[in-house]
Every structure is written in C-alpha cells, then in structure tokens.
PDB file of N, CA and C in Angstrom:
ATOM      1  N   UNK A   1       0.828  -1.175   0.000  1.00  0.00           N
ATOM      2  CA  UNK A   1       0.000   0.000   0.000  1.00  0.00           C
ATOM      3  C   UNK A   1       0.872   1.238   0.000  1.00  0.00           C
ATOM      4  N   UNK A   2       0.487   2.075  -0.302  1.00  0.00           N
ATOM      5  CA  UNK A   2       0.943   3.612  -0.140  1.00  0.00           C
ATOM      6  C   UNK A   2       1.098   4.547  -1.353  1.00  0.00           C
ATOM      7  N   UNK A   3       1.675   5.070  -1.567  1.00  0.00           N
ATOM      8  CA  UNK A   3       1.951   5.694  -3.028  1.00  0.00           C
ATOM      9  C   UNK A   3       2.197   5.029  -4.060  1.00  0.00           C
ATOM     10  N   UNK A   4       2.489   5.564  -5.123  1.00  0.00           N
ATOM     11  CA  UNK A   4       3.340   5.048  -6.563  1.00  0.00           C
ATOM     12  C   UNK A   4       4.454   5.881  -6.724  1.00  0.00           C
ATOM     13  N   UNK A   5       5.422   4.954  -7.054  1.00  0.00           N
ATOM     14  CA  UNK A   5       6.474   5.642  -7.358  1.00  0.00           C
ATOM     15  C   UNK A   5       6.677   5.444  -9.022  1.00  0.00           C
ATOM     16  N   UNK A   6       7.511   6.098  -9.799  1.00  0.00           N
ATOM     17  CA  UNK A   6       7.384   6.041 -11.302  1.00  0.00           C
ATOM     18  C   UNK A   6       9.146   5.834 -11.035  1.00  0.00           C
ATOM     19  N   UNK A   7       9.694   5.022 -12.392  1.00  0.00           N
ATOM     20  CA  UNK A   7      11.233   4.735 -12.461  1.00  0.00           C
ATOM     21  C   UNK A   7      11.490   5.842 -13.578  1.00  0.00           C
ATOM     22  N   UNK A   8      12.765   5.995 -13.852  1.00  0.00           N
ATOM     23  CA  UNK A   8      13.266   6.647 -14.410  1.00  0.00           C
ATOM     24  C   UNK A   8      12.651   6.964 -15.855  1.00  0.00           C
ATOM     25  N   UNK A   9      12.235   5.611 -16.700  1.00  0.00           N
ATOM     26  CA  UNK A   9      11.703   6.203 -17.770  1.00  0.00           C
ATOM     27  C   UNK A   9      10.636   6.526 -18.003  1.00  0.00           C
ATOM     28  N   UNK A  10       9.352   5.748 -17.043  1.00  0.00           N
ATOM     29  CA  UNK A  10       8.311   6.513 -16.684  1.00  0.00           C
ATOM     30  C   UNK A  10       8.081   8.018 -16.492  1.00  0.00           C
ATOM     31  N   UNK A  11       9.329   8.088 -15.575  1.00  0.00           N
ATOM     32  CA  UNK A  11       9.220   9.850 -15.136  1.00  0.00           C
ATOM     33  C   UNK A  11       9.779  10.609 -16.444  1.00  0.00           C
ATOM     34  N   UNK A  12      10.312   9.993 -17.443  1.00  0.00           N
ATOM     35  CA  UNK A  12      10.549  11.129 -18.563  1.00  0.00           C
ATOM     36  C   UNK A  12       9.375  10.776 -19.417  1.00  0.00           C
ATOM     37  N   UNK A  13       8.449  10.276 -19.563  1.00  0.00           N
ATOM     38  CA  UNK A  13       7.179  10.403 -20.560  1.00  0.00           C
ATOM     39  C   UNK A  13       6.276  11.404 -19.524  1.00  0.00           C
ATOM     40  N   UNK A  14       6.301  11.162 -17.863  1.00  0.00           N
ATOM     41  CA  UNK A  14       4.974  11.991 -17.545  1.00  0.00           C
ATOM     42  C   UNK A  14       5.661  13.659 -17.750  1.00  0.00           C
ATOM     43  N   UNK A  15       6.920  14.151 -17.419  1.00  0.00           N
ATOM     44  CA  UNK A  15       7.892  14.936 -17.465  1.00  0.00           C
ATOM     45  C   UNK A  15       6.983  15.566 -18.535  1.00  0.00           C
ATOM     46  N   UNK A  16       7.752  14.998 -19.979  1.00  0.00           N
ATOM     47  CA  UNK A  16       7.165  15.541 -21.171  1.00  0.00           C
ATOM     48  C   UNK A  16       5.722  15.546 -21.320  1.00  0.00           C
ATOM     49  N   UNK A  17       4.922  14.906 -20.951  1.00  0.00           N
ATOM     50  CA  UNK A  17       3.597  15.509 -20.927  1.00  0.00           C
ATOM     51  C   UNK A  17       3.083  16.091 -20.318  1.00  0.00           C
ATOM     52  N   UNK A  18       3.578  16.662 -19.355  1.00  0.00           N
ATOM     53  CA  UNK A  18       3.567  17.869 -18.232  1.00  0.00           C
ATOM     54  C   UNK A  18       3.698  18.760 -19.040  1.00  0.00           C
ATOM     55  N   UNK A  19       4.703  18.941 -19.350  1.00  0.00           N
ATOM     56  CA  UNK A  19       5.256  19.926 -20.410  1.00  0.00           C
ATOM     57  C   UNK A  19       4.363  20.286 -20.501  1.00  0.00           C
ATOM     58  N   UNK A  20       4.555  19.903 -21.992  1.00  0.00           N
ATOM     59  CA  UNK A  20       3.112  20.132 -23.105  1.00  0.00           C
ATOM     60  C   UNK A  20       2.127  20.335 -22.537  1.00  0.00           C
ATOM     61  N   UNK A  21       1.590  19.911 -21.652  1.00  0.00           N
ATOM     62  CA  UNK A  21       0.005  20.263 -20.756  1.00  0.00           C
ATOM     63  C   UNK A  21      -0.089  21.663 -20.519  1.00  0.00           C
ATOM     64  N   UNK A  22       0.715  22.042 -19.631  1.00  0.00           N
ATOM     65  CA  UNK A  22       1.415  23.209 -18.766  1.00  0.00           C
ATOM     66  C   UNK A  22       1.465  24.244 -19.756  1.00  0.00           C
ATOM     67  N   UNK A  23       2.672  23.969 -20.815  1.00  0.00           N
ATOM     68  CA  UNK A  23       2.889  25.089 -21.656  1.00  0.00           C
ATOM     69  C   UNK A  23       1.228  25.695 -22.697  1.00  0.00           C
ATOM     70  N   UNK A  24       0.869  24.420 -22.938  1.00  0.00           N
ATOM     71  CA  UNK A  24      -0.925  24.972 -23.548  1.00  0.00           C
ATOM     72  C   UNK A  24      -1.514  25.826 -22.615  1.00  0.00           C
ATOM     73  N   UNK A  25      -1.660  25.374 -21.254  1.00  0.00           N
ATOM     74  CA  UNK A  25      -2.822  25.779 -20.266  1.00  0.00           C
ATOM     75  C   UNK A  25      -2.143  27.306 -20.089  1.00  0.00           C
ATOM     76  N   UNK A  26      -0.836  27.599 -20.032  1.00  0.00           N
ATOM     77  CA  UNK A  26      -0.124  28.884 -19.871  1.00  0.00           C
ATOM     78  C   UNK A  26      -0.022  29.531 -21.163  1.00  0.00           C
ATOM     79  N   UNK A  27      -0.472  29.013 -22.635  1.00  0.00           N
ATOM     80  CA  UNK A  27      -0.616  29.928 -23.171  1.00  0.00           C
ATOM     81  C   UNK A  27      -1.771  30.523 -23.475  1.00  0.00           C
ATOM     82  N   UNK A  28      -3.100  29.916 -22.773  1.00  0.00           N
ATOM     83  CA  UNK A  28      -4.237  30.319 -22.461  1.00  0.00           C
ATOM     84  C   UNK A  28      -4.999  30.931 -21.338  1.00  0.00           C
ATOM     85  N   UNK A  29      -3.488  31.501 -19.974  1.00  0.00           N
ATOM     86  CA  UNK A  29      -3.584  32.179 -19.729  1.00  0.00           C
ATOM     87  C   UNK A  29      -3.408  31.471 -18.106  1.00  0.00           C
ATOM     88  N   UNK A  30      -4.143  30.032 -17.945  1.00  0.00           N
ATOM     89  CA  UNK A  30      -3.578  29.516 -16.520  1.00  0.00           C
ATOM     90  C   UNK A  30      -2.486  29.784 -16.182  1.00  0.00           C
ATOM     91  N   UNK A  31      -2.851  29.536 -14.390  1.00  0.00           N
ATOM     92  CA  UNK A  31      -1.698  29.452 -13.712  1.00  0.00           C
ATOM     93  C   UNK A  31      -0.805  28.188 -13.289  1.00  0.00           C
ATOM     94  N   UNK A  32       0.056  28.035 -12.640  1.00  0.00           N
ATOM     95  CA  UNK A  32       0.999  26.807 -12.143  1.00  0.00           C
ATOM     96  C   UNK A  32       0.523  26.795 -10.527  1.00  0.00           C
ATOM     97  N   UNK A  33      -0.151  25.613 -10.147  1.00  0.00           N
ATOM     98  CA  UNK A  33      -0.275  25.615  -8.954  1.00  0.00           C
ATOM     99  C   UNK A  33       0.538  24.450  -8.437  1.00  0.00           C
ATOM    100  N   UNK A  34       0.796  24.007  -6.999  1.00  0.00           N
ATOM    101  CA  UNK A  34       1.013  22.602  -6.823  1.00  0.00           C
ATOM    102  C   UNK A  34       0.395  22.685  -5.054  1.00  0.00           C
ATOM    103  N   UNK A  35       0.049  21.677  -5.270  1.00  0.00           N
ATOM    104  CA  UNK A  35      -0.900  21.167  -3.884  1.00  0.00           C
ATOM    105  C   UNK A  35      -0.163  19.720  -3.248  1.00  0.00           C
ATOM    106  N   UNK A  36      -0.546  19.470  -2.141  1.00  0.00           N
ATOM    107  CA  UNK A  36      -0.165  17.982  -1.715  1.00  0.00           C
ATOM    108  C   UNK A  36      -1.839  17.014  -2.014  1.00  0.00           C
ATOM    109  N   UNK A  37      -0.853  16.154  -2.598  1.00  0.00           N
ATOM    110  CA  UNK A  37      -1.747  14.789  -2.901  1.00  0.00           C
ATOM    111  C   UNK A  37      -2.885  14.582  -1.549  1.00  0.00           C
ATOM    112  N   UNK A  38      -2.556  14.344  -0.231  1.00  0.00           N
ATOM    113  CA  UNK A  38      -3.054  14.160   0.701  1.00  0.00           C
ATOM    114  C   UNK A  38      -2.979  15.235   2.022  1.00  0.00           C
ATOM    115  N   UNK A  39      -3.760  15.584   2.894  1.00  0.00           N
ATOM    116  CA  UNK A  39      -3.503  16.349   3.907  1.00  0.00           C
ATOM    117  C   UNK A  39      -3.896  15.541   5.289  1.00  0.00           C
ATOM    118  N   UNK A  40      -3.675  16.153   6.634  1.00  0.00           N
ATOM    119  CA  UNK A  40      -4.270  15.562   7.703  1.00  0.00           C
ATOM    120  C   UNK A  40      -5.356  16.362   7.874  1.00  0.00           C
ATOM    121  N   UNK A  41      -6.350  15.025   8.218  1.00  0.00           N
ATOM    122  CA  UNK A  41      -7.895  15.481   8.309  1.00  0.00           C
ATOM    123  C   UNK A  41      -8.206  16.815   8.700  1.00  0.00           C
ATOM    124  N   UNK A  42      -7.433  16.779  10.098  1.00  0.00           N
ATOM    125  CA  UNK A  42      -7.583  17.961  10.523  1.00  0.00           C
ATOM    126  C   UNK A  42      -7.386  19.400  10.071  1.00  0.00           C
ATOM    127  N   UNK A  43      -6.502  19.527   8.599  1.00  0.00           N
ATOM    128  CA  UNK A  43      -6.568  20.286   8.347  1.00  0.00           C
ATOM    129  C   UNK A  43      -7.527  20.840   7.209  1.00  0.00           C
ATOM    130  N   UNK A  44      -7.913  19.290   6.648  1.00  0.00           N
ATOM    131  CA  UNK A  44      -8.821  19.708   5.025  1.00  0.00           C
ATOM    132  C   UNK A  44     -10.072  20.021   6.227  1.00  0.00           C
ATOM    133  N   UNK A  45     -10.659  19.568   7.369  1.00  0.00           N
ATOM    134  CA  UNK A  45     -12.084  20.128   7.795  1.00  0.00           C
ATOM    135  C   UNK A  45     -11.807  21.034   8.509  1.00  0.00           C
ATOM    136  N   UNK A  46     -11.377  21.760   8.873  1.00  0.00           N
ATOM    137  CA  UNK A  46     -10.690  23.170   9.090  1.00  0.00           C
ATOM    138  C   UNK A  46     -11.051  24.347   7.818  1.00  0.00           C
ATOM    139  N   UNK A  47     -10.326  23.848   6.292  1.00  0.00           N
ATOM    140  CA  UNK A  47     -10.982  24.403   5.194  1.00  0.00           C
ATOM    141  C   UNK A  47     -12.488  24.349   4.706  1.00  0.00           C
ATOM    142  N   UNK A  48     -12.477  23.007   4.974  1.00  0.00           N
ATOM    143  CA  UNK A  48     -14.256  22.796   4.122  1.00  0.00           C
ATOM    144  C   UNK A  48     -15.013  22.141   5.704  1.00  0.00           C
ATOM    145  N   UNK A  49     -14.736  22.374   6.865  1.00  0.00           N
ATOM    146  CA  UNK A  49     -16.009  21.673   7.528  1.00  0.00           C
ATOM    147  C   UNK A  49     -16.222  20.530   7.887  1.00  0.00           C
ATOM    148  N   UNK A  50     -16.832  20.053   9.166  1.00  0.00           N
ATOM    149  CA  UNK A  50     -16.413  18.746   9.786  1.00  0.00           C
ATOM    150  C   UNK A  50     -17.470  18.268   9.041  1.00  0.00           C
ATOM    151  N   UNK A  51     -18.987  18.977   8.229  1.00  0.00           N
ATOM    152  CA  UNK A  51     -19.464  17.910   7.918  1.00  0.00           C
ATOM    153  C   UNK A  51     -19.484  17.550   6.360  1.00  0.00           C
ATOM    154  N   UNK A  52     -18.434  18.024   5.662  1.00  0.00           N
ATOM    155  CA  UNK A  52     -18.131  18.419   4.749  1.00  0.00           C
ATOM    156  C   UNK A  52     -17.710  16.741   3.378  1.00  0.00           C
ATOM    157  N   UNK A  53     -18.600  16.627   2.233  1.00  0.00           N
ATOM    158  CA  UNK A  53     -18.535  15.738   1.600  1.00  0.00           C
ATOM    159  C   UNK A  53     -17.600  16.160   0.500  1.00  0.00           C
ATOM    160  N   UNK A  54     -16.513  16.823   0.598  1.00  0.00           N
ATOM    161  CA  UNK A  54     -15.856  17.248  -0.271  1.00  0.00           C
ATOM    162  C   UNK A  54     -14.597  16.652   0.061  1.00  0.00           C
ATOM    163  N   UNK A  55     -14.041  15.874   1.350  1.00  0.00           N
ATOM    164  CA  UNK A  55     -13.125  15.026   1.633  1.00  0.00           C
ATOM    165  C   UNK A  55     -13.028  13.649   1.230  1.00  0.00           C
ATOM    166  N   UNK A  56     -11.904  12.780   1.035  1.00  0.00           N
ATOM    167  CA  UNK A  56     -12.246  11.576   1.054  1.00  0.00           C
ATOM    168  C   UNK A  56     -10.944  10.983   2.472  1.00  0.00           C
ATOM    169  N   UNK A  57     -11.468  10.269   3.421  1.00  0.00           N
ATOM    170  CA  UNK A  57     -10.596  10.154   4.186  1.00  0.00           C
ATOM    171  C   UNK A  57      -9.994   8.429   4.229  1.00  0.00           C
ATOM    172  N   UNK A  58      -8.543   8.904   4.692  1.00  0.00           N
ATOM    173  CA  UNK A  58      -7.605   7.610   4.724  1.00  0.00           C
ATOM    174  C   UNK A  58      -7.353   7.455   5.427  1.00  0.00           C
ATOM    175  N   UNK A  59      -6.333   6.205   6.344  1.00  0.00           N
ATOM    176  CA  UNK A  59      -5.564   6.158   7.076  1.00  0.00           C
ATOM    177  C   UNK A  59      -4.423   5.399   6.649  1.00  0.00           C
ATOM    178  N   UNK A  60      -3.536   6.168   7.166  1.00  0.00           N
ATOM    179  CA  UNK A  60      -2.036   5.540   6.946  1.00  0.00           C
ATOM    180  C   UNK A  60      -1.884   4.307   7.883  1.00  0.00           C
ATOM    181  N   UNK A  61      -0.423   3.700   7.178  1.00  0.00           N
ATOM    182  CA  UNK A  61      -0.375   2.357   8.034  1.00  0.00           C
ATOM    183  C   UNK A  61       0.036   2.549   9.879  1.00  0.00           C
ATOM    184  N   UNK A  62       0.213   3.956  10.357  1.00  0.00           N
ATOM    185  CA  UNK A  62       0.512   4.328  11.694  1.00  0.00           C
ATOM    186  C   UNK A  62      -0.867   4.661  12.230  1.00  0.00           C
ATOM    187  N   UNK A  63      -2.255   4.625  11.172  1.00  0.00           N
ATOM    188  CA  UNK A  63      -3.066   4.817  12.187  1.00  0.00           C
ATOM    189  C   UNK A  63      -3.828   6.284  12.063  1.00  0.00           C
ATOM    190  N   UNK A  64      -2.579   7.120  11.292  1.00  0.00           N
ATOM    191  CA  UNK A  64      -3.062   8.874  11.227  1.00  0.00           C
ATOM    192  C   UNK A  64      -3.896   8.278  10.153  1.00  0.00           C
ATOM    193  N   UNK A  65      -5.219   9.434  10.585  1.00  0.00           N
ATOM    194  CA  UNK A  65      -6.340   9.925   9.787  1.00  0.00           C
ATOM    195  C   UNK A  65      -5.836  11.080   8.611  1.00  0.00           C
ATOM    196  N   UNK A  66      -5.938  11.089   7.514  1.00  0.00           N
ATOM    197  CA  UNK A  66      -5.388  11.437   6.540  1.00  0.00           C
ATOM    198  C   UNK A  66      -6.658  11.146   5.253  1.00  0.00           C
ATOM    199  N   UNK A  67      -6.562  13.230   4.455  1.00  0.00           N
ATOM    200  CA  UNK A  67      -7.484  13.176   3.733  1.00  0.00           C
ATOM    201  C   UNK A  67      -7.221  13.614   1.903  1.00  0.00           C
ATOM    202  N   UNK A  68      -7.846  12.937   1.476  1.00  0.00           N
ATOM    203  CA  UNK A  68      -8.000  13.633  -0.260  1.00  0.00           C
ATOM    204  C   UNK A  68      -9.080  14.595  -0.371  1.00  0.00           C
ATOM    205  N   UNK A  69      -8.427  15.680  -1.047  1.00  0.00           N
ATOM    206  CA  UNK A  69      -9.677  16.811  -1.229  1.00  0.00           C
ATOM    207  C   UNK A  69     -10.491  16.552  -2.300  1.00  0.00           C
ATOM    208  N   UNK A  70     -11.679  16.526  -2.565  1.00  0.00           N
ATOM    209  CA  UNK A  70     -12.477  16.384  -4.159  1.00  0.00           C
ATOM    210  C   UNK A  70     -12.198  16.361  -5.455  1.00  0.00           C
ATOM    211  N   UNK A  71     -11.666  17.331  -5.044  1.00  0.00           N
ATOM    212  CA  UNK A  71     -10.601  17.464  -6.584  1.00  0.00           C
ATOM    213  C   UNK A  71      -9.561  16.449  -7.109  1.00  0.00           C
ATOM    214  N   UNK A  72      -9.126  16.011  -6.045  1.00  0.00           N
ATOM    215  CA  UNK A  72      -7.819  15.167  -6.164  1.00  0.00           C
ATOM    216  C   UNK A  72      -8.242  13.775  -6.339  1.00  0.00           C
TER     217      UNK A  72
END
C-alpha cells in the first residue's frame, strides 16, 4: 500500500507531458499551482467543515487519519 512511485523512464514520458500540458494551459492564460496529494484530516475540515462531503478520508499504516480533497 501507499503511493506510486514512477522509475526513471516513466518519469521522462509523464515529465514531457507535463510539459506540453502546462505550456498549452499557460498559453491560455492559466496558472501553475502545486498542492499535496493528501492532507491531515484535521486540516482539510478546518478548510471545508467537519461535515463536509468534499473530503475523502484515509488512514495511513501508523493509524493517522489522513485526507483527499475532491478534486484530487
């Protein structure tokens, strides 16, 4: 369980299609954001609300409560 990791040549195809993604969306005027994949609960219902269906919540293998925001 836990993340994915990508090997070396994996990471040069997503690399280059980053690119290209990025450079379109910026010549149409977006911005570059970067967010974390996951947060602790406590902080995404803090943003959106304890009763809030816009979380999806996890737990890690230590037990912490740990959340995905909607978007993600």
């Amino acid at each position: 369980q836990g993340t994915r990791d990508f090997g070396p040549k994996e990471m040069a195809v997503r690399e280059r299609a980053f690119k290209a993604i990025i450079s379109c969306f910026k010549r149409h005027g977006a911005e570059v954001i970067d967010t974390p994949v996951f947060e602790l609960k406590e902080t995404l219902t803090g943003k959106y609300g304890e009763d809030s269906k816009l979380i999806y919540d996890l737990k890690d293998q230590g037990g912490e409560l740990l959340s995905l925001r909607y978007d993600l």
